[in-house]
C-alpha atoms as a PDB file:
ATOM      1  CA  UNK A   1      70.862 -50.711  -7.689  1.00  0.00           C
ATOM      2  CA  UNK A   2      67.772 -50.890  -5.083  1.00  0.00           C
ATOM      3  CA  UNK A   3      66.435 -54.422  -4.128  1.00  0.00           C
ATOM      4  CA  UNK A   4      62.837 -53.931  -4.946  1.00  0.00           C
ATOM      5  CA  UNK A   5      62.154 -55.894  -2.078  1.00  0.00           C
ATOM      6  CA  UNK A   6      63.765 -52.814  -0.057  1.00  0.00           C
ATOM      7  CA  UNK A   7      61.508 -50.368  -1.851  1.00  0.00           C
ATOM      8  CA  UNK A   8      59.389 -48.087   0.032  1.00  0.00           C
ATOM      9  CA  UNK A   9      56.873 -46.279  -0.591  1.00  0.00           C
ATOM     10  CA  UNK A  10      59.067 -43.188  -1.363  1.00  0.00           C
ATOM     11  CA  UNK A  11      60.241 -45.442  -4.030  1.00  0.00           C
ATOM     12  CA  UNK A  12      58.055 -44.149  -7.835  1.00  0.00           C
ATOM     13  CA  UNK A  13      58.290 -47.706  -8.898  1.00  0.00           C
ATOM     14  CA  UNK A  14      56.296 -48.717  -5.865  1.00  0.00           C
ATOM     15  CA  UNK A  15      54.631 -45.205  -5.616  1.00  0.00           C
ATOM     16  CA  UNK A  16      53.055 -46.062  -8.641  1.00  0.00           C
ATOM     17  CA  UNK A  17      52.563 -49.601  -8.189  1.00  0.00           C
ATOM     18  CA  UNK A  18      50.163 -48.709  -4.821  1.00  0.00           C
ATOM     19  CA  UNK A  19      48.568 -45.661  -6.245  1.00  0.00           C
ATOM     20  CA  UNK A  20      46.718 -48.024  -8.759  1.00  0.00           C
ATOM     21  CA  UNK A  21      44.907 -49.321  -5.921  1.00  0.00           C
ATOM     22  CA  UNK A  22      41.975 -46.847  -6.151  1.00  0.00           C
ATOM     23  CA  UNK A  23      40.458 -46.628  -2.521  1.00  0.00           C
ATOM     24  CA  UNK A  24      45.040 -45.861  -1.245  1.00  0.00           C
ATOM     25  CA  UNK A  25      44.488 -43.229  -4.512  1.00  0.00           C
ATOM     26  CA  UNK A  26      41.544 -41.951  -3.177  1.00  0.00           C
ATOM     27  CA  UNK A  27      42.749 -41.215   0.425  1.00  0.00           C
ATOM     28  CA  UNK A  28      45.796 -40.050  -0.265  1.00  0.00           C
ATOM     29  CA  UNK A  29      45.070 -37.190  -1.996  1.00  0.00           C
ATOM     30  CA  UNK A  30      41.814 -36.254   0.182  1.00  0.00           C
ATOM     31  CA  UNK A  31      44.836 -35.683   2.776  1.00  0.00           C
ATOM     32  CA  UNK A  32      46.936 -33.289   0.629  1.00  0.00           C
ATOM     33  CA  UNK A  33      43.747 -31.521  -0.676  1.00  0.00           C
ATOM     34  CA  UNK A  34      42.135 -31.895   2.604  1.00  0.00           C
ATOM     35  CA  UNK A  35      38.457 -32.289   1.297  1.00  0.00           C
ATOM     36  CA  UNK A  36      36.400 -35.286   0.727  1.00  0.00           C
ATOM     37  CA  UNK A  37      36.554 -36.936  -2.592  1.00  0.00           C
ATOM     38  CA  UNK A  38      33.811 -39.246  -3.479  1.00  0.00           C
ATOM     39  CA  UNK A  39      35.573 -41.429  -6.394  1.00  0.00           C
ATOM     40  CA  UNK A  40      38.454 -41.295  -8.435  1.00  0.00           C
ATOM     41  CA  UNK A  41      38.932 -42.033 -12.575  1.00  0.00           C
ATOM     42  CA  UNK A  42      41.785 -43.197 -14.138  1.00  0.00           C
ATOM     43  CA  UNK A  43      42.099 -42.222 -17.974  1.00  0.00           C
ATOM     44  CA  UNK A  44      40.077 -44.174 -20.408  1.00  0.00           C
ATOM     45  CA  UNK A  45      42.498 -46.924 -21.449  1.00  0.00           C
ATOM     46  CA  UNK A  46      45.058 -45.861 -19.479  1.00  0.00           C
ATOM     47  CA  UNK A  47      47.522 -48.710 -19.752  1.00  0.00           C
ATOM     48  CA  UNK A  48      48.787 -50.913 -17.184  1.00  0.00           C
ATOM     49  CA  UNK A  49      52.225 -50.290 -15.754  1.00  0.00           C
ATOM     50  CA  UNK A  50      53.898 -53.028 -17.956  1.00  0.00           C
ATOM     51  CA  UNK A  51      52.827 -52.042 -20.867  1.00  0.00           C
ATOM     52  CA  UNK A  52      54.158 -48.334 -20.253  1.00  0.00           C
ATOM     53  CA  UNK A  53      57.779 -49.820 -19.317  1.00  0.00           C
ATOM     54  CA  UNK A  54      58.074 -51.373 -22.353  1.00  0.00           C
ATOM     55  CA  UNK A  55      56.372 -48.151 -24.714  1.00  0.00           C
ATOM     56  CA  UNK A  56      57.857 -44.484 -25.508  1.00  0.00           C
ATOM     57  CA  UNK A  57      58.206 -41.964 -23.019  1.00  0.00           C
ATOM     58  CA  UNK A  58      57.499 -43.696 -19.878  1.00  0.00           C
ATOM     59  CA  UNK A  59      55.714 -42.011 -17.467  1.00  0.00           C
ATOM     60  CA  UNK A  60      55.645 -43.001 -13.967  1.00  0.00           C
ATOM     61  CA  UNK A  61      53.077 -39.953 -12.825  1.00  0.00           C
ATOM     62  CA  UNK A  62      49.934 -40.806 -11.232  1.00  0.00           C
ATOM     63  CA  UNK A  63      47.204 -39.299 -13.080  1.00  0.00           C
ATOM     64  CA  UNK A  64      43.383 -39.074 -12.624  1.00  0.00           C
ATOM     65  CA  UNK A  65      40.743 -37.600 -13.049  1.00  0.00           C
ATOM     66  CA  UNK A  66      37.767 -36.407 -10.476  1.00  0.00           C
ATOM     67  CA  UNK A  67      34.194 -36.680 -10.772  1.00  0.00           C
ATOM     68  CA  UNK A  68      33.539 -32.752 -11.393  1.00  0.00           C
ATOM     69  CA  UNK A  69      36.136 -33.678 -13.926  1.00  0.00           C
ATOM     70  CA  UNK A  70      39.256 -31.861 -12.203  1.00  0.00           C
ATOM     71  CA  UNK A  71      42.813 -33.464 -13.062  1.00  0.00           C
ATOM     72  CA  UNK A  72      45.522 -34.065 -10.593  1.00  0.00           C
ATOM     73  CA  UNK A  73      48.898 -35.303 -11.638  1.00  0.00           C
ATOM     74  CA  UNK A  74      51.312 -36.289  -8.918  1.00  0.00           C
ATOM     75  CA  UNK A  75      54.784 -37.172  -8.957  1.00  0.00           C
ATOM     76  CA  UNK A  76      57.114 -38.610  -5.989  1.00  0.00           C
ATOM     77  CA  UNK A  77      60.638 -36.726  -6.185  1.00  0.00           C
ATOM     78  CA  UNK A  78      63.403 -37.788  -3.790  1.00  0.00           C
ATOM     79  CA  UNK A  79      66.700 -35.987  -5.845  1.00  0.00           C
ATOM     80  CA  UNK A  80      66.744 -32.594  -4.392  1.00  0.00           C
ATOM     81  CA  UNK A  81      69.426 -32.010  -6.836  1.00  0.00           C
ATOM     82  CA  UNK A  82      66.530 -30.950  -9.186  1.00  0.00           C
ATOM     83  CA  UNK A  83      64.735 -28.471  -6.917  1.00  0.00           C
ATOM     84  CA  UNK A  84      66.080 -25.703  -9.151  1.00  0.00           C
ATOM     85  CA  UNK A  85      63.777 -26.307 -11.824  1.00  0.00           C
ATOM     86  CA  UNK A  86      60.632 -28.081 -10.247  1.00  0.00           C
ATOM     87  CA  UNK A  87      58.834 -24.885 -10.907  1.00  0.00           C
ATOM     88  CA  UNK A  88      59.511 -25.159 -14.978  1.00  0.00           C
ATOM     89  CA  UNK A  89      58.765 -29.009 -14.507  1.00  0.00           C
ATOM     90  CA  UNK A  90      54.839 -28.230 -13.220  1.00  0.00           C
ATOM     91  CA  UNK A  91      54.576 -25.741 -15.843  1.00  0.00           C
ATOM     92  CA  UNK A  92      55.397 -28.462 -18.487  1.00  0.00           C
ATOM     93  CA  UNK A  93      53.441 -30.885 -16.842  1.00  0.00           C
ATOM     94  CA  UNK A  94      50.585 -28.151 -16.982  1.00  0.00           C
ATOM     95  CA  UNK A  95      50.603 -27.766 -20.818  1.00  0.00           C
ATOM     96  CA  UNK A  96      50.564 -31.343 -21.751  1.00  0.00           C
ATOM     97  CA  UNK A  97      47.649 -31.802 -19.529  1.00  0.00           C
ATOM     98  CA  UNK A  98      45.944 -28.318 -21.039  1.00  0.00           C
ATOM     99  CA  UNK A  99      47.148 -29.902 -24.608  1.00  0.00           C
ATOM    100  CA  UNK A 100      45.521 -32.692 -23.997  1.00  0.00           C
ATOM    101  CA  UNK A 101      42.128 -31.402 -23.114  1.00  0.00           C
ATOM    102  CA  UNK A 102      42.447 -28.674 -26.429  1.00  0.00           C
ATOM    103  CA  UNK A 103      42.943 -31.873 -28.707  1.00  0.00           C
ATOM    104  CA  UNK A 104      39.400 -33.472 -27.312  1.00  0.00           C
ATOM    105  CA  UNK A 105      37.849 -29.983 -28.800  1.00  0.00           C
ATOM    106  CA  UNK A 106      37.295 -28.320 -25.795  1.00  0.00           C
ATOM    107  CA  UNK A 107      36.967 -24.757 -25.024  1.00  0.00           C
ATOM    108  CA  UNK A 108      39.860 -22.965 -23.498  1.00  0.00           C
ATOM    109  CA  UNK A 109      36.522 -21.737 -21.039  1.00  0.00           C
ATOM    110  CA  UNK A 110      35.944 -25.438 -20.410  1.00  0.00           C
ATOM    111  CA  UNK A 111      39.472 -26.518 -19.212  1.00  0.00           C
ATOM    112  CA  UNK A 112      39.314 -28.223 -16.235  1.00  0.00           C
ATOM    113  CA  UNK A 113      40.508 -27.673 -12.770  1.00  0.00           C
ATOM    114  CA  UNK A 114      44.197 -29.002 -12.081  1.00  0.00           C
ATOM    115  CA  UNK A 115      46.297 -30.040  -9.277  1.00  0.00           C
ATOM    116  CA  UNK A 116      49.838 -30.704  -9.658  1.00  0.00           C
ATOM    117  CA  UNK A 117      51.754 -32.431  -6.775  1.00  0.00           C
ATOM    118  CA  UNK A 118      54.985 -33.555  -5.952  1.00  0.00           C
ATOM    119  CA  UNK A 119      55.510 -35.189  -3.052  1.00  0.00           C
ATOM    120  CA  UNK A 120      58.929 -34.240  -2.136  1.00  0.00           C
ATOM    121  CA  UNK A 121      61.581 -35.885   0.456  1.00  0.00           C
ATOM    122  CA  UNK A 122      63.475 -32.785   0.911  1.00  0.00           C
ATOM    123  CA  UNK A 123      62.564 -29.048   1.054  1.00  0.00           C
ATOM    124  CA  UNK A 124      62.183 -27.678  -2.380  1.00  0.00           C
ATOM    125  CA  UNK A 125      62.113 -24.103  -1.329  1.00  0.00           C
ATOM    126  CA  UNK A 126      63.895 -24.116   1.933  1.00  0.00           C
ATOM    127  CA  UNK A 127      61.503 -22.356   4.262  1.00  0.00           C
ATOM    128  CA  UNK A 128      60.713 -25.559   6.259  1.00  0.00           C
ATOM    129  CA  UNK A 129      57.060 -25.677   5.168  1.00  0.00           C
ATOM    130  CA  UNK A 130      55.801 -29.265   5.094  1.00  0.00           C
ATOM    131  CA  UNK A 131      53.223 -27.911   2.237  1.00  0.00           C
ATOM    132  CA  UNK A 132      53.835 -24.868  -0.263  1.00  0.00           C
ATOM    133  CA  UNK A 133      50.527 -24.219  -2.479  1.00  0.00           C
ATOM    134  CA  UNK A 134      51.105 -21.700  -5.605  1.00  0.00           C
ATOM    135  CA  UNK A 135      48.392 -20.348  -7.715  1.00  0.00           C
ATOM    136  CA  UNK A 136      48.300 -17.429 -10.357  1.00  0.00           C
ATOM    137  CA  UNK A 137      47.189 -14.130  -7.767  1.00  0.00           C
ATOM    138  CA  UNK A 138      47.965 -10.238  -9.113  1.00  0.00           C
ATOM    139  CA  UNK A 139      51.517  -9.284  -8.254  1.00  0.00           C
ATOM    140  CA  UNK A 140      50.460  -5.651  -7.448  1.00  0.00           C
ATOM    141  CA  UNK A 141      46.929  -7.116  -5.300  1.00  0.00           C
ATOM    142  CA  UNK A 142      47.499 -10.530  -4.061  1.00  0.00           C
ATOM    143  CA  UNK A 143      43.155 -10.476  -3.022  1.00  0.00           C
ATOM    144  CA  UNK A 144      43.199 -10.365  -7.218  1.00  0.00           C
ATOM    145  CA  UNK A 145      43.130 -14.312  -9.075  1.00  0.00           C
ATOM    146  CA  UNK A 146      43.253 -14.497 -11.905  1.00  0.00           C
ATOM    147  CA  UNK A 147      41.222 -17.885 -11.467  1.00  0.00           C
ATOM    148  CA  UNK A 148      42.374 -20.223 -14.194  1.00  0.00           C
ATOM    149  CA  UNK A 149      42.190 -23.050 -11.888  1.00  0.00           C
ATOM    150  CA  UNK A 150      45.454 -24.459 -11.719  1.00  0.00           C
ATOM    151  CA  UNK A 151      46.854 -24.931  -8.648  1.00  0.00           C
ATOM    152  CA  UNK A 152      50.552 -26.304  -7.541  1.00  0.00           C
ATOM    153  CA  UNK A 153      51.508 -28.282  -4.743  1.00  0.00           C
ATOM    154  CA  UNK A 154      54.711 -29.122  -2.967  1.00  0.00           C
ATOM    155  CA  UNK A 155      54.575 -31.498  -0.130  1.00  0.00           C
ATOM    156  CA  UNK A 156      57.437 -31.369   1.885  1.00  0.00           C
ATOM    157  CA  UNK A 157      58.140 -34.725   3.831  1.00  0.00           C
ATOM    158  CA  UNK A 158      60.986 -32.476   6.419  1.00  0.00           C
ATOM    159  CA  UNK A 159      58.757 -29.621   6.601  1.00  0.00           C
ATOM    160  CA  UNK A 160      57.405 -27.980   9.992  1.00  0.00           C
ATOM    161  CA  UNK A 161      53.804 -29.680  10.648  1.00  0.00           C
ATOM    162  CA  UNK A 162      51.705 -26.934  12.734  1.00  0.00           C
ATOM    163  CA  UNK A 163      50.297 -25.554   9.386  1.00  0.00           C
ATOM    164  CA  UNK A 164      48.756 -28.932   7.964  1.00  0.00           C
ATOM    165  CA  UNK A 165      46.113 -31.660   9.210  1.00  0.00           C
ATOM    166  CA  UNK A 166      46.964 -34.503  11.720  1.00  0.00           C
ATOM    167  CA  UNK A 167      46.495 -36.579   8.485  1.00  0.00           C
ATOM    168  CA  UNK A 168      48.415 -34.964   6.383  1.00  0.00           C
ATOM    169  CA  UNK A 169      51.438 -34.630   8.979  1.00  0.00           C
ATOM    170  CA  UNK A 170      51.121 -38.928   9.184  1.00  0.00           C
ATOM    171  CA  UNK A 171      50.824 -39.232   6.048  1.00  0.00           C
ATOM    172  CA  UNK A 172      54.219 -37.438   5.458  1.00  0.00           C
ATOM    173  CA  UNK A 173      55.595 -38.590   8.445  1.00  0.00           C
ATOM    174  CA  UNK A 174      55.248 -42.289   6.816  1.00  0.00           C
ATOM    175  CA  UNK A 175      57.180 -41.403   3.637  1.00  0.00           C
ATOM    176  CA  UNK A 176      59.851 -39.840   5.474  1.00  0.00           C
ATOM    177  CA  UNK A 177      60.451 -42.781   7.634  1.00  0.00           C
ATOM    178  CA  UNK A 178      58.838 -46.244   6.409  1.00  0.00           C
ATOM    179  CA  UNK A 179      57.199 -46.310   9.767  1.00  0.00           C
ATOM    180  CA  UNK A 180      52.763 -46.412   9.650  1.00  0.00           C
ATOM    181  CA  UNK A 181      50.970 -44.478  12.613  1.00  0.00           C
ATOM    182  CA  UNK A 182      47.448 -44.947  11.820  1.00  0.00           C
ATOM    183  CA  UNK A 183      45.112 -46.606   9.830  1.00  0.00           C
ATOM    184  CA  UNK A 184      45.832 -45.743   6.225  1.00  0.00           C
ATOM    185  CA  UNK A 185      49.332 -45.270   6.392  1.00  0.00           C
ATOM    186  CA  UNK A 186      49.070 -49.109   7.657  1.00  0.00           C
ATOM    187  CA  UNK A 187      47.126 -49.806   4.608  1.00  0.00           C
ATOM    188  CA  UNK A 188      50.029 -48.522   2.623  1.00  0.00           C
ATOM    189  CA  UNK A 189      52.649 -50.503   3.649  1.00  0.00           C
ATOM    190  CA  UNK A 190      50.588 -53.415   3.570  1.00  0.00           C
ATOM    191  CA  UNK A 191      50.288 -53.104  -0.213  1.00  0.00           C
ATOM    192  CA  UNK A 192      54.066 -51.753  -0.488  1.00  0.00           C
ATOM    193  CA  UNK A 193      54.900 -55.336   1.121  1.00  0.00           C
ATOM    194  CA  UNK A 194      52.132 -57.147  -0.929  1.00  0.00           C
ATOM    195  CA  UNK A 195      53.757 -55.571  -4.165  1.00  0.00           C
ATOM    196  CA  UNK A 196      57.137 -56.575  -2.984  1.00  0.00           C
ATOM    197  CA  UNK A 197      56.395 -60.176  -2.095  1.00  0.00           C
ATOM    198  CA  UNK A 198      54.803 -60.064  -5.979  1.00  0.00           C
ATOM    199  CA  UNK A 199      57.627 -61.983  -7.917  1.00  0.00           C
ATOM    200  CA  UNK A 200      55.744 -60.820 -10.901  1.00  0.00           C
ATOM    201  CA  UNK A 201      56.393 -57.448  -9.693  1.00  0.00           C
ATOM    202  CA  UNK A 202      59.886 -58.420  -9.026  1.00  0.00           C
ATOM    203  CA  UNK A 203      60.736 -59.709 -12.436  1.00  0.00           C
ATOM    204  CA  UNK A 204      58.999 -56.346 -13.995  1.00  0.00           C
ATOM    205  CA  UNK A 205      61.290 -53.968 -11.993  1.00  0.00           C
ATOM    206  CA  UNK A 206      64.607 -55.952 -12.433  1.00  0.00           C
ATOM    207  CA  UNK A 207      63.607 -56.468 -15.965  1.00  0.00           C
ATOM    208  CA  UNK A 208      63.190 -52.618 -15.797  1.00  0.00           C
ATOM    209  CA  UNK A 209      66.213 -51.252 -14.203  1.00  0.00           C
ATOM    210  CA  UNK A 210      68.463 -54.324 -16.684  1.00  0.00           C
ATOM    211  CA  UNK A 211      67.256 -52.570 -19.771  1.00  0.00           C
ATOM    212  CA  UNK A 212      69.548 -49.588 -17.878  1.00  0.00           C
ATOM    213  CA  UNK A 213      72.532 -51.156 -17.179  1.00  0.00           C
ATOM    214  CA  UNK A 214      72.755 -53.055 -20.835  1.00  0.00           C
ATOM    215  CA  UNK A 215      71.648 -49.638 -22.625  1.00  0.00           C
ATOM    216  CA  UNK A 216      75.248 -48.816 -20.250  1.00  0.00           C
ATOM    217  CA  UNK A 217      77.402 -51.273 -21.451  1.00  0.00           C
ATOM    218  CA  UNK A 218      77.071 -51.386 -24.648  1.00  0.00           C
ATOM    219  CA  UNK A 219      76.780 -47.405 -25.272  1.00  0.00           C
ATOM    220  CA  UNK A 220      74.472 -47.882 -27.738  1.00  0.00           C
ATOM    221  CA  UNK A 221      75.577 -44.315 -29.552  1.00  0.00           C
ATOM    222  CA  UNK A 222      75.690 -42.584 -26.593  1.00  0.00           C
ATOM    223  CA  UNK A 223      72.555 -43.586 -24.837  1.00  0.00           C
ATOM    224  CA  UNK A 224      70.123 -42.049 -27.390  1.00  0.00           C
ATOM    225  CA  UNK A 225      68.846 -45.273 -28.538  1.00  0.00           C
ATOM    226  CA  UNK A 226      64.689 -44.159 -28.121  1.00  0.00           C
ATOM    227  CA  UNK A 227      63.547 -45.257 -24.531  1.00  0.00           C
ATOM    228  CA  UNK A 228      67.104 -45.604 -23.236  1.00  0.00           C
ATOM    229  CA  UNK A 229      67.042 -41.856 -21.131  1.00  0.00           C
ATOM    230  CA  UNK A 230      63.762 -42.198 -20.640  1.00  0.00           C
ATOM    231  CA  UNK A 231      65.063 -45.047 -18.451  1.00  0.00           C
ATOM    232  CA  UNK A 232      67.798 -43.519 -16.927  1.00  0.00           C
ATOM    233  CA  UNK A 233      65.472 -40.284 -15.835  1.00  0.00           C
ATOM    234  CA  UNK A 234      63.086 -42.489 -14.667  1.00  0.00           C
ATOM    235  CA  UNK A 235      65.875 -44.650 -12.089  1.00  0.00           C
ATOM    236  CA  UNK A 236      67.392 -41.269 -10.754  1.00  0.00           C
ATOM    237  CA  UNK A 237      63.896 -39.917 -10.000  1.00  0.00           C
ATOM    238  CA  UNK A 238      63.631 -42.949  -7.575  1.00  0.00           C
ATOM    239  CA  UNK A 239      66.831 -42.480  -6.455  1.00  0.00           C
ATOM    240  CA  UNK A 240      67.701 -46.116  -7.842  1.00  0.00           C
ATOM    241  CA  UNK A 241      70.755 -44.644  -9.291  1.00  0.00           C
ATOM    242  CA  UNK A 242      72.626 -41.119  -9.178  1.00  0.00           C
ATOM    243  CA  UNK A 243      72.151 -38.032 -11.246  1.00  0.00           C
ATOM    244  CA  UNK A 244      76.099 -38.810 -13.007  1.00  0.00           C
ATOM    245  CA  UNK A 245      75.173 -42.623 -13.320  1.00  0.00           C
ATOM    246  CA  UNK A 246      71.989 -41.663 -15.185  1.00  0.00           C
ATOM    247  CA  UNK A 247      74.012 -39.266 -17.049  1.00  0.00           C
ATOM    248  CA  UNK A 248      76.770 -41.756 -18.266  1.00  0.00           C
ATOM    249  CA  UNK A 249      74.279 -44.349 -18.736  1.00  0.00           C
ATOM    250  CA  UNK A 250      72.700 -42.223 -20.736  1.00  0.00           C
ATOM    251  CA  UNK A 251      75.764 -41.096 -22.039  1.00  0.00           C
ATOM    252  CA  UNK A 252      75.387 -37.378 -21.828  1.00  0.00           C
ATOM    253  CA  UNK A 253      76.677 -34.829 -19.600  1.00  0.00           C
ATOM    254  CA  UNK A 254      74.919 -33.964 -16.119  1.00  0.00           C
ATOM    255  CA  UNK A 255      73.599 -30.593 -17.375  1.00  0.00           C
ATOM    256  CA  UNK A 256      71.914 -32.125 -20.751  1.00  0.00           C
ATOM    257  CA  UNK A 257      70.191 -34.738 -18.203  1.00  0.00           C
ATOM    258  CA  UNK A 258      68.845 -31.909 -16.463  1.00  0.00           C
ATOM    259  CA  UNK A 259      67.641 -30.506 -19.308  1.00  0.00           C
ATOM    260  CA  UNK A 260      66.158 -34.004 -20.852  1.00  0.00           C
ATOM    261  CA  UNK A 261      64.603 -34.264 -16.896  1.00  0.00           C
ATOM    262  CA  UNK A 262      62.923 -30.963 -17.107  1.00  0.00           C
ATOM    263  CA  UNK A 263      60.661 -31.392 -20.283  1.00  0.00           C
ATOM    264  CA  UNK A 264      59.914 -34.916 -19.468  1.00  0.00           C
END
């Protein structure tokens, strides 16, 4: 089991933990979209991080909202043993957020602009970009969109850097090593070290990652117990754990995990 106070940034505990931190929000993704963003807006009564570890389906996505009232949902991912089906995960990730817009009463001509990121320490599609960007263009005339707005992107922390910004290239360059080389990056892993010197923090994690290992040894009917593989997901997306430990913990085969992992 990580130490949290070994976490990095890489780490979607901490991830998540600095990415509250609206001006680090705020900057970080003005270097993967590479335009200025003038604020940020978390969910109406979005809860706090404990109260999500402790609720149904626990969600460790960072999601918020722009000022012209685009959404962006990112996710750290350091297994590349689910690259196969990152594709089908944006696409889920892009109904619940369309979903969630229809149940407001909007019209489908007023659903907003979305960006879907994961910020990946491996390459996801093995052509050594450091950033692939997918949106819906005519097979037969790729000038042709078919401009619904929705827009994926896959960072790529091992990726070859002569195709993105200086920032962007840091910025990635940080995640893949722990090491800051300029200013915000050094803002980063002051709050990764502020959140790990938290013993608040501390207690929350451990008290995290023990509702894993006792959902393990007792079995609790196979894992199934409601929250338990939400759990276990959650760990092997950090990397915490590996994809069989989640997957006994959970007490389900590998290839059901991968199918629990890919709709939630």
């Amino acid at each position: 089991m990580l130490d949290f106070r070994n976490a990095a940034i890489s780490n979607t505990f901490m991830f998540r933990l600095v990415m509250e931190k609206p001006e680090l929000c705020k900057q970080l993704l003005e270097r993967v979209l590479g335009v200025k963003i003038k604020e940020i807006i978390y969910p109406e009564g979005e809860k706090s991080l404990e109260a999500q570890l402790t609720s149904k389906g626990i969600r460790l996505d960072i999601y918020v909202t722009l000022a012209d009232s685009t959404v962006i949902d990112v996710e750290m991912q350091v297994n590349d043993s689910v690259k196969d089906y990152l594709g089908k995960r944006t696409r889920y990730y892009q109904s619940v957020l369309d979903n969630d817009a229809l149940k407001k009463g909007e019209l489908y001509s007023r659903l907003r602009k979305t960006y879907i990121i994961f910020i990946c320490t491996f390459d996801p599609f093995e052509v050594n970009l450091a950033k692939y960007t997918f949106s819906s263009r005519c097979h037969e005339n790729s000038e042709l969109s078919l401009n619904d707005e929705v827009y994926k992107i896959f960072l790529n922390t091992q990726g070859d850097r002569h195709r993105i910004s200086q920032e962007l290239s840091n910025l990635l360059d940080y995640i893949a090593s722990n090491e800051p080389n300029d200013d915000f990056t050094r803002s980063l892993q002051k709050e990764v070290e502020l959140q790990r010197d938290d013993d608040g923090k501390r207690a929350l994690y451990m008290t995290y990652t023990q509702t894993l290992l006792e959902a393990e040894d007792r079995g609790l009917n196979k894992g199934r117990e409601e929250g338990k593989l939400e759990i276990a997901i959650d760990l092997f997306r950090q990397g915490a754990i590996t994809e069989e430990v989640a997957a006994n913990a959970a007490g389900i085969s590998v290839e059901e995990l991968r199918k629990a992992i890919l709709v939630s």
